[in-house]
C-alpha atoms as a PDB file:
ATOM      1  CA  UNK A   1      18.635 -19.445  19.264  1.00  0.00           C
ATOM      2  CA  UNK A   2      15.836 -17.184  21.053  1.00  0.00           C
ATOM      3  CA  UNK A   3      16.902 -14.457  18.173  1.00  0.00           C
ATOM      4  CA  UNK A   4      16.442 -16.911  15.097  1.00  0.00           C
ATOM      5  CA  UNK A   5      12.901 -17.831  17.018  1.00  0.00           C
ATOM      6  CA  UNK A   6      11.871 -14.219  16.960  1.00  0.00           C
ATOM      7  CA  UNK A   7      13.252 -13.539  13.514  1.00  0.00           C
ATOM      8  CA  UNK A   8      11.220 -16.483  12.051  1.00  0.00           C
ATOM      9  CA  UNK A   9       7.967 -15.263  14.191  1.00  0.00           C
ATOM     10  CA  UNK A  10       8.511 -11.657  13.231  1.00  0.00           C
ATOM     11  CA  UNK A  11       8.694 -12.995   9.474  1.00  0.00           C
ATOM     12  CA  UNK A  12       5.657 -15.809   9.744  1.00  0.00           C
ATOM     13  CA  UNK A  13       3.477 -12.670  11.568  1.00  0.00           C
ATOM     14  CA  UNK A  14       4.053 -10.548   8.460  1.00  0.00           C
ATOM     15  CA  UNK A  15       3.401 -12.802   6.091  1.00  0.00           C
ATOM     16  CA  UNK A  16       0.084 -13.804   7.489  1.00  0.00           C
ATOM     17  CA  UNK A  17      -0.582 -10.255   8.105  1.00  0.00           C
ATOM     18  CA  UNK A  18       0.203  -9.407   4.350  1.00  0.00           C
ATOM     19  CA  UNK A  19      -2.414 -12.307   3.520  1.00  0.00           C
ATOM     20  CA  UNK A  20      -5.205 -11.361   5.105  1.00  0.00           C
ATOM     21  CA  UNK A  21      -4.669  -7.601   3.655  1.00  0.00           C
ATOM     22  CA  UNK A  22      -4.977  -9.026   0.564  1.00  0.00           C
ATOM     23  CA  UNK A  23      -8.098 -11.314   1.152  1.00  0.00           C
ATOM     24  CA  UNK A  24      -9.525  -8.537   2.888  1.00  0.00           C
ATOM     25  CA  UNK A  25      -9.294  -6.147  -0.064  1.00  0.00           C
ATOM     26  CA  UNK A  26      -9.789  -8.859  -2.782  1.00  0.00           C
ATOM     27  CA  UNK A  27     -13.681  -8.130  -1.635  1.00  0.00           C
ATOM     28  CA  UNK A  28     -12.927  -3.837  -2.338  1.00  0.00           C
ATOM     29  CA  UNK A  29     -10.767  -4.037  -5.397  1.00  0.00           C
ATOM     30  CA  UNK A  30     -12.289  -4.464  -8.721  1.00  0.00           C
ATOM     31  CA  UNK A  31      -9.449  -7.148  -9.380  1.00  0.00           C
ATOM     32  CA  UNK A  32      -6.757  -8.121  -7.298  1.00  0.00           C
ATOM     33  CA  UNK A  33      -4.232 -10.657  -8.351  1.00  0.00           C
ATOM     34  CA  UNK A  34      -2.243 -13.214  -6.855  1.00  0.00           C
ATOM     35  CA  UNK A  35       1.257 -12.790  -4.817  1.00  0.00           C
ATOM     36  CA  UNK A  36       0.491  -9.361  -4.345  1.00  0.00           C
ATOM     37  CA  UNK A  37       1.491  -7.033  -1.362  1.00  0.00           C
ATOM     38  CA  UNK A  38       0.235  -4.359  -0.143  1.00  0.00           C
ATOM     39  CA  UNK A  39       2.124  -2.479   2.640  1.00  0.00           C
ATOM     40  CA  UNK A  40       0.300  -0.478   5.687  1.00  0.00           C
ATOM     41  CA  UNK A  41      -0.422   3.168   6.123  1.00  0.00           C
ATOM     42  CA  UNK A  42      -1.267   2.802   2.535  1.00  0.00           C
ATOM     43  CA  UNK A  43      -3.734   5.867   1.664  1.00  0.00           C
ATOM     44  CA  UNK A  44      -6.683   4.302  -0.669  1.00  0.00           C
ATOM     45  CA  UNK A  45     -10.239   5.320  -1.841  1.00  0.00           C
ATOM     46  CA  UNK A  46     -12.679   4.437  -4.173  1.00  0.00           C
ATOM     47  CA  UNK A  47     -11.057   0.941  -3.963  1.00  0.00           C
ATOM     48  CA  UNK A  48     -13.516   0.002  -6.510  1.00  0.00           C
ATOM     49  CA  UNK A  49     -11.853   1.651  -9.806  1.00  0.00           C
ATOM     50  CA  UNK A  50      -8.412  -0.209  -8.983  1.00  0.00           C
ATOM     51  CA  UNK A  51      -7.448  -3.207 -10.573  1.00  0.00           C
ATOM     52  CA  UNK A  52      -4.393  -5.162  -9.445  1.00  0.00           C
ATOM     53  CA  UNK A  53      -2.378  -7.926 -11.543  1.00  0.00           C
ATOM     54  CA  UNK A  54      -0.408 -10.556 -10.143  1.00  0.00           C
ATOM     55  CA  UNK A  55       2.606 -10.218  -7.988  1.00  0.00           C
ATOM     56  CA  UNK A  56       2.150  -5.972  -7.841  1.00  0.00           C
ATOM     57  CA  UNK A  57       3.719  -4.463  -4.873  1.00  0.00           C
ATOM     58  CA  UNK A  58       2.204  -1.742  -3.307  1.00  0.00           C
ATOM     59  CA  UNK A  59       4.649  -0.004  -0.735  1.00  0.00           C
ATOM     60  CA  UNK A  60       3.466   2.012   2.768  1.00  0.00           C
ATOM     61  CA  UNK A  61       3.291   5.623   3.241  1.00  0.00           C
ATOM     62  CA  UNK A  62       1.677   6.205  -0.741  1.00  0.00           C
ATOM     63  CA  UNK A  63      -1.538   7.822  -1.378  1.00  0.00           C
ATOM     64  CA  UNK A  64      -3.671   6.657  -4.020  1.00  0.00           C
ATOM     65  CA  UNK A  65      -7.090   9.122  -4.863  1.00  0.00           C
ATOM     66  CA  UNK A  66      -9.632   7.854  -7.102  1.00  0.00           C
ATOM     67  CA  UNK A  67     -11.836  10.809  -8.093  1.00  0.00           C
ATOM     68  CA  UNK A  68     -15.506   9.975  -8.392  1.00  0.00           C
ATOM     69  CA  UNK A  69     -17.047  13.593  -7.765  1.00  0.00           C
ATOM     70  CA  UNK A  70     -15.629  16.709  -8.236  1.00  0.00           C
ATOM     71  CA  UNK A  71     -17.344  20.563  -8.154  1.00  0.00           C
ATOM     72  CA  UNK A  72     -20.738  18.584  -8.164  1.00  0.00           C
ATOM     73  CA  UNK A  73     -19.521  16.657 -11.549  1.00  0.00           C
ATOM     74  CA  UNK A  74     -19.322  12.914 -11.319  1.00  0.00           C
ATOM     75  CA  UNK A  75     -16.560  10.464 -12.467  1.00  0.00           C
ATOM     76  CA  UNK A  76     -15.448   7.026 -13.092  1.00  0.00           C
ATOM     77  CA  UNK A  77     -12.183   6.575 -12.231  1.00  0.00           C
ATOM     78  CA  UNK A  78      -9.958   3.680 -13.344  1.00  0.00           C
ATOM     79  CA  UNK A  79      -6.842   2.728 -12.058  1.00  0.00           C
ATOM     80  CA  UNK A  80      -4.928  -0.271 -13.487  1.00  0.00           C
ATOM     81  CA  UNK A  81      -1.159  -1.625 -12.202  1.00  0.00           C
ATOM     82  CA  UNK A  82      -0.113  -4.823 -14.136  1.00  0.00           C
ATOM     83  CA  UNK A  83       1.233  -7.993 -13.066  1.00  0.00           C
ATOM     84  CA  UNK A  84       5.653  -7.639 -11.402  1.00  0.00           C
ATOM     85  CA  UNK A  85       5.128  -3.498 -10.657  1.00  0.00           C
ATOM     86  CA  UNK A  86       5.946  -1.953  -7.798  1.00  0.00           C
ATOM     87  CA  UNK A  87       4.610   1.643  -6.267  1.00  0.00           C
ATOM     88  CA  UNK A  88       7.262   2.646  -3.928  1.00  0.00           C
ATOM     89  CA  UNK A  89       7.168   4.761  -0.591  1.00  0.00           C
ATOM     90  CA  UNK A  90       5.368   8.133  -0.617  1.00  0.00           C
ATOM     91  CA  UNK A  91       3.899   8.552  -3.936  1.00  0.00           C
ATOM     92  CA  UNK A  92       0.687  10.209  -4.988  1.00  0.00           C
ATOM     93  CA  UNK A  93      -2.020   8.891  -7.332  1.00  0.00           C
ATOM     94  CA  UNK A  94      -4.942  11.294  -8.518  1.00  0.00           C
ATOM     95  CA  UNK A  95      -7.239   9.439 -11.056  1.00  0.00           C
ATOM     96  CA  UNK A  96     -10.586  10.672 -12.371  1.00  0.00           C
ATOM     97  CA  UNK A  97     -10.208   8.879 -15.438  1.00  0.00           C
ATOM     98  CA  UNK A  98      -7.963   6.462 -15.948  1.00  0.00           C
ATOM     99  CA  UNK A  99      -4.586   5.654 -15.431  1.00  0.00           C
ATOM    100  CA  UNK A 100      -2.974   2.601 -16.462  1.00  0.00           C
ATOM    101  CA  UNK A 101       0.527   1.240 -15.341  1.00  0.00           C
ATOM    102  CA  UNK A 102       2.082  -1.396 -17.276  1.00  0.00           C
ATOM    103  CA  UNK A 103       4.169  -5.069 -16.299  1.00  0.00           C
ATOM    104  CA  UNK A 104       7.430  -4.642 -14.758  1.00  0.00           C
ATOM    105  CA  UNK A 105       7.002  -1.356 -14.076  1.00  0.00           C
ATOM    106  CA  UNK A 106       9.016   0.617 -11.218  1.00  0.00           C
ATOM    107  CA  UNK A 107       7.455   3.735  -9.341  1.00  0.00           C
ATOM    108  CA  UNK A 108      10.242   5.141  -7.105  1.00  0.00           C
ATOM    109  CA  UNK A 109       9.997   6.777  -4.080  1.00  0.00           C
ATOM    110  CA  UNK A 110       7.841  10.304  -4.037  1.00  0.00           C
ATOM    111  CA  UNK A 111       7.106  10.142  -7.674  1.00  0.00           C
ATOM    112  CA  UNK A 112       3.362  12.121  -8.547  1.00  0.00           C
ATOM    113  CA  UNK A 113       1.194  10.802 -11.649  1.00  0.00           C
ATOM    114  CA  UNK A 114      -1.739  12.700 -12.008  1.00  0.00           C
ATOM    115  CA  UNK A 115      -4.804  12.680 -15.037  1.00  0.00           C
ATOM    116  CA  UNK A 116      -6.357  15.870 -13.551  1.00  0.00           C
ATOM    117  CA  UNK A 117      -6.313  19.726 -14.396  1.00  0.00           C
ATOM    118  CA  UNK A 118      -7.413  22.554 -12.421  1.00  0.00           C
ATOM    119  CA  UNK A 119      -8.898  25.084 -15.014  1.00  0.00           C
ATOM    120  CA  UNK A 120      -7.654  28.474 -13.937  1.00  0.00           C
ATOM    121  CA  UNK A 121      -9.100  30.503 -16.434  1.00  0.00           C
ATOM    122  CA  UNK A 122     -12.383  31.981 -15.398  1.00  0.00           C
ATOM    123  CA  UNK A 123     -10.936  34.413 -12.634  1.00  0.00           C
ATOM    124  CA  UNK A 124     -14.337  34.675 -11.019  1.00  0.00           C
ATOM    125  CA  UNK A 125     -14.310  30.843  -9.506  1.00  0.00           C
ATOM    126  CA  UNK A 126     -11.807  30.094  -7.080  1.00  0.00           C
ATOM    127  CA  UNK A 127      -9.576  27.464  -8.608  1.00  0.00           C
ATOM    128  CA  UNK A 128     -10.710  24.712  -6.518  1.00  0.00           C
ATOM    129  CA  UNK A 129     -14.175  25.204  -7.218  1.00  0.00           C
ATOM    130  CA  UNK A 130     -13.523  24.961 -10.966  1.00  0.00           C
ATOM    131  CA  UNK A 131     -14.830  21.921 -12.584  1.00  0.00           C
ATOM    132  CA  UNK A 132     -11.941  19.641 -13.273  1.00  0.00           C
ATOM    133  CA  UNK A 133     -10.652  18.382 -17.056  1.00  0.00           C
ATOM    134  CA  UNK A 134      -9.157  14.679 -17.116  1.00  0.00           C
ATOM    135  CA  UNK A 135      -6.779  13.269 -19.420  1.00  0.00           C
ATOM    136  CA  UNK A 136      -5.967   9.230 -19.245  1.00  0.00           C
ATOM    137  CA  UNK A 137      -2.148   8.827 -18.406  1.00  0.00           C
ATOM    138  CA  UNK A 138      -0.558   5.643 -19.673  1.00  0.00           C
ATOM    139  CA  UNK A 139       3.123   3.833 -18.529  1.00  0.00           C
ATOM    140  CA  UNK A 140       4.440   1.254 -20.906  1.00  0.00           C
ATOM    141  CA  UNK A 141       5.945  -1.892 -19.777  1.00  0.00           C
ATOM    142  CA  UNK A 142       8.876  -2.120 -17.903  1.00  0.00           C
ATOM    143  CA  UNK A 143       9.768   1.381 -17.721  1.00  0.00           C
ATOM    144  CA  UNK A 144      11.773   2.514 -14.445  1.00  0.00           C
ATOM    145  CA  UNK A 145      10.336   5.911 -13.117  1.00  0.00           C
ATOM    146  CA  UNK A 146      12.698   7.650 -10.451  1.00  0.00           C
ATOM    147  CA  UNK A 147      12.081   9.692  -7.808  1.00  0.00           C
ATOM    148  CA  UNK A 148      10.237  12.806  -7.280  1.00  0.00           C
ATOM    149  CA  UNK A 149       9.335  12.991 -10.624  1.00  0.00           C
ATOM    150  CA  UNK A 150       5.983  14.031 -11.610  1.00  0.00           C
ATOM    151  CA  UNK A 151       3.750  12.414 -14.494  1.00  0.00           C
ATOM    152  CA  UNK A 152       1.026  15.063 -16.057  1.00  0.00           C
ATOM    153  CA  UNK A 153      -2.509  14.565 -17.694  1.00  0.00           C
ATOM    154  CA  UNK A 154      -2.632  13.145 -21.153  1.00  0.00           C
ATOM    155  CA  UNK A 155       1.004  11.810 -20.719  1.00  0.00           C
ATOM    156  CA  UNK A 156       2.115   8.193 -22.790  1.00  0.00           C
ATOM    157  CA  UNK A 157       5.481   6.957 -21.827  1.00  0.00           C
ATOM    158  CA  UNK A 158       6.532   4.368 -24.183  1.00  0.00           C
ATOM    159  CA  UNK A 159       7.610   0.404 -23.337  1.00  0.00           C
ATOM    160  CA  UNK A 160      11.121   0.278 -21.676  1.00  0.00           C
ATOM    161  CA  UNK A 161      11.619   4.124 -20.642  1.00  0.00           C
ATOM    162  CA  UNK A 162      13.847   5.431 -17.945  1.00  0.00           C
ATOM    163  CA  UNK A 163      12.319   8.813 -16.619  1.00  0.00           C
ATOM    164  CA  UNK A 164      15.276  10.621 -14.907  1.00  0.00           C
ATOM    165  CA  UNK A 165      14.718  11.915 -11.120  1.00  0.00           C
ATOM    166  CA  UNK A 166      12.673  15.652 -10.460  1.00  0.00           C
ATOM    167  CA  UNK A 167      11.731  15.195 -13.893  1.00  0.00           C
ATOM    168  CA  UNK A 168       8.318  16.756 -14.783  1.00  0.00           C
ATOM    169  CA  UNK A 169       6.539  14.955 -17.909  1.00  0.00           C
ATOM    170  CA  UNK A 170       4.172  16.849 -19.852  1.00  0.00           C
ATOM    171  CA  UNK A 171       4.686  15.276 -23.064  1.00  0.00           C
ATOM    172  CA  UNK A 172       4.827  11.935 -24.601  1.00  0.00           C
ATOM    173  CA  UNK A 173       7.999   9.362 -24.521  1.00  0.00           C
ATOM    174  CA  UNK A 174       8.378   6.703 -27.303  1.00  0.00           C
ATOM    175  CA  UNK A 175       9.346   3.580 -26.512  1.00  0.00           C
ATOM    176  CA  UNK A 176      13.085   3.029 -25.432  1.00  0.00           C
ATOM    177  CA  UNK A 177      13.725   6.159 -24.640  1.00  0.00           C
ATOM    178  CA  UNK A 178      15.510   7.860 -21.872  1.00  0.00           C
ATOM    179  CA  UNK A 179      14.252  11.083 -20.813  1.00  0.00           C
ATOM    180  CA  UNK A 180      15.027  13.869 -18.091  1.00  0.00           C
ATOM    181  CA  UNK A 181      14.551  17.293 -16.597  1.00  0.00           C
ATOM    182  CA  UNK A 182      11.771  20.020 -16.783  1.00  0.00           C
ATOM    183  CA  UNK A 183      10.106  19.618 -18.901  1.00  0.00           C
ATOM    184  CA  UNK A 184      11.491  16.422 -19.478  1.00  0.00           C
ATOM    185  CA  UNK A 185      12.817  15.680 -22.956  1.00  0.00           C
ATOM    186  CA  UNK A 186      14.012  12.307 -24.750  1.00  0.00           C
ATOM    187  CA  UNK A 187      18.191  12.454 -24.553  1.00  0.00           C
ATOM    188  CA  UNK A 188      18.877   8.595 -25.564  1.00  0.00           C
ATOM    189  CA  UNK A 189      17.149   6.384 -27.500  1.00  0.00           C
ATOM    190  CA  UNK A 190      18.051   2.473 -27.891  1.00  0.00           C
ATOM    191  CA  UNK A 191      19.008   1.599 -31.648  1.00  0.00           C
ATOM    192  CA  UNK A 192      18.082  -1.738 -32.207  1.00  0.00           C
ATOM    193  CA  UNK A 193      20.827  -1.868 -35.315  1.00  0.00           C
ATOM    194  CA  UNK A 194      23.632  -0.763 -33.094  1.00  0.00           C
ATOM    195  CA  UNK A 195      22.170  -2.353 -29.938  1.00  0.00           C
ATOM    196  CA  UNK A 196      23.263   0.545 -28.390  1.00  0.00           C
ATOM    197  CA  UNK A 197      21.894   3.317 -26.642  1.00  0.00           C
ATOM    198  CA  UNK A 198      22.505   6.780 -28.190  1.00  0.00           C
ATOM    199  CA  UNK A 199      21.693  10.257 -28.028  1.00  0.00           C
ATOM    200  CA  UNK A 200      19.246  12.200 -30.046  1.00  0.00           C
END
């Protein structure tokens, strides 16, 4: 009996705790929606340039950068995650310019999305000195991302996608597509004749 009591405690203390996260960041966000959660020891700044649909889950131990100055050059970032997606444990954000995740959408664990490039060209500035080039990322709808892979500036993955583990995108990804390794490349596609998935 004195376990269910604590069990139910334990559960109403998070779920109040959960709610006033969200009311307190409702005044930081630029839009956060309803039903969503966001988990502690979450890294955020520039809370400003994030927008938030319904439902989103947000899971602890990420880090999410918004970029708004950089090598004395200023920036806008934007960062948009759409209603049912989830950002799990230990992933890393950088935005400067916008990055924009779709509905249904599933960040696994450790997974790095980036819009950022550090020119290394001129030898005579130390590369992180170097002003910074930005290139908007965008993740279609429902598309499954697994872990550690890593999402690169200028990248579209299509609606649907499954974007194998340790991958490393640097390309784009048309929609209903399966893709894997490094660089990653497209190895099924769904045939909507066949209603099959098949390789390319």
């Amino acid at each position: 009996m004195i376990s269910k009591l604590l069990i139910f405690f334990k559960k109403g203390y998070t779920f109040l705790t959960r709610r006033i996260m969200i009311f307190f960041y409702s005044f930081q966000f630029k839009k956060i929606g309803k039903n969503s959660v966001i988990h502690k020891q979450l890294i955020l700044n520039f809370k400003e340039g994030i927008s938030i649909g319904d439902r989103v889950v947000l899971m602890p131990n990420s880090r999410i950068e918004l970029i708004t100055k950089y090598a004395n050059e200023k920036y806008q970032p934007q960062l948009i995650i759409n209603d049912f997606s989830q950002i799990h444990q230990n992933c890393h954000i950088t935005c400067a310019e916008e990055i924009k995740i779709g509905k249904n959408v599933i960040i696994v664990a450790n997974v790095t999305i980036t819009d950022i490039i550090h020119p290394h060209e001129d030898i005579s500035i130390p590369i992180n000195k170097a002003k910074i080039k930005t290139f908007p990322v965008e993740i279609g709808d429902e598309t499954y991302v697994y872990n550690n892979a890593v999402i690169l500036p200028g990248v579209k993955i299509g609606k649907h996608c499954i974007i194998g583990a340790n991958s490393v995108v640097n390309s784009n990804i048309p929609d209903y597509s399966i893709a894997v390794g490094n660089p990653a490349k497209v190895i099924k596609q769904y045939n909507f004749k066949t209603k099959k998935w098949e390789r390319v």
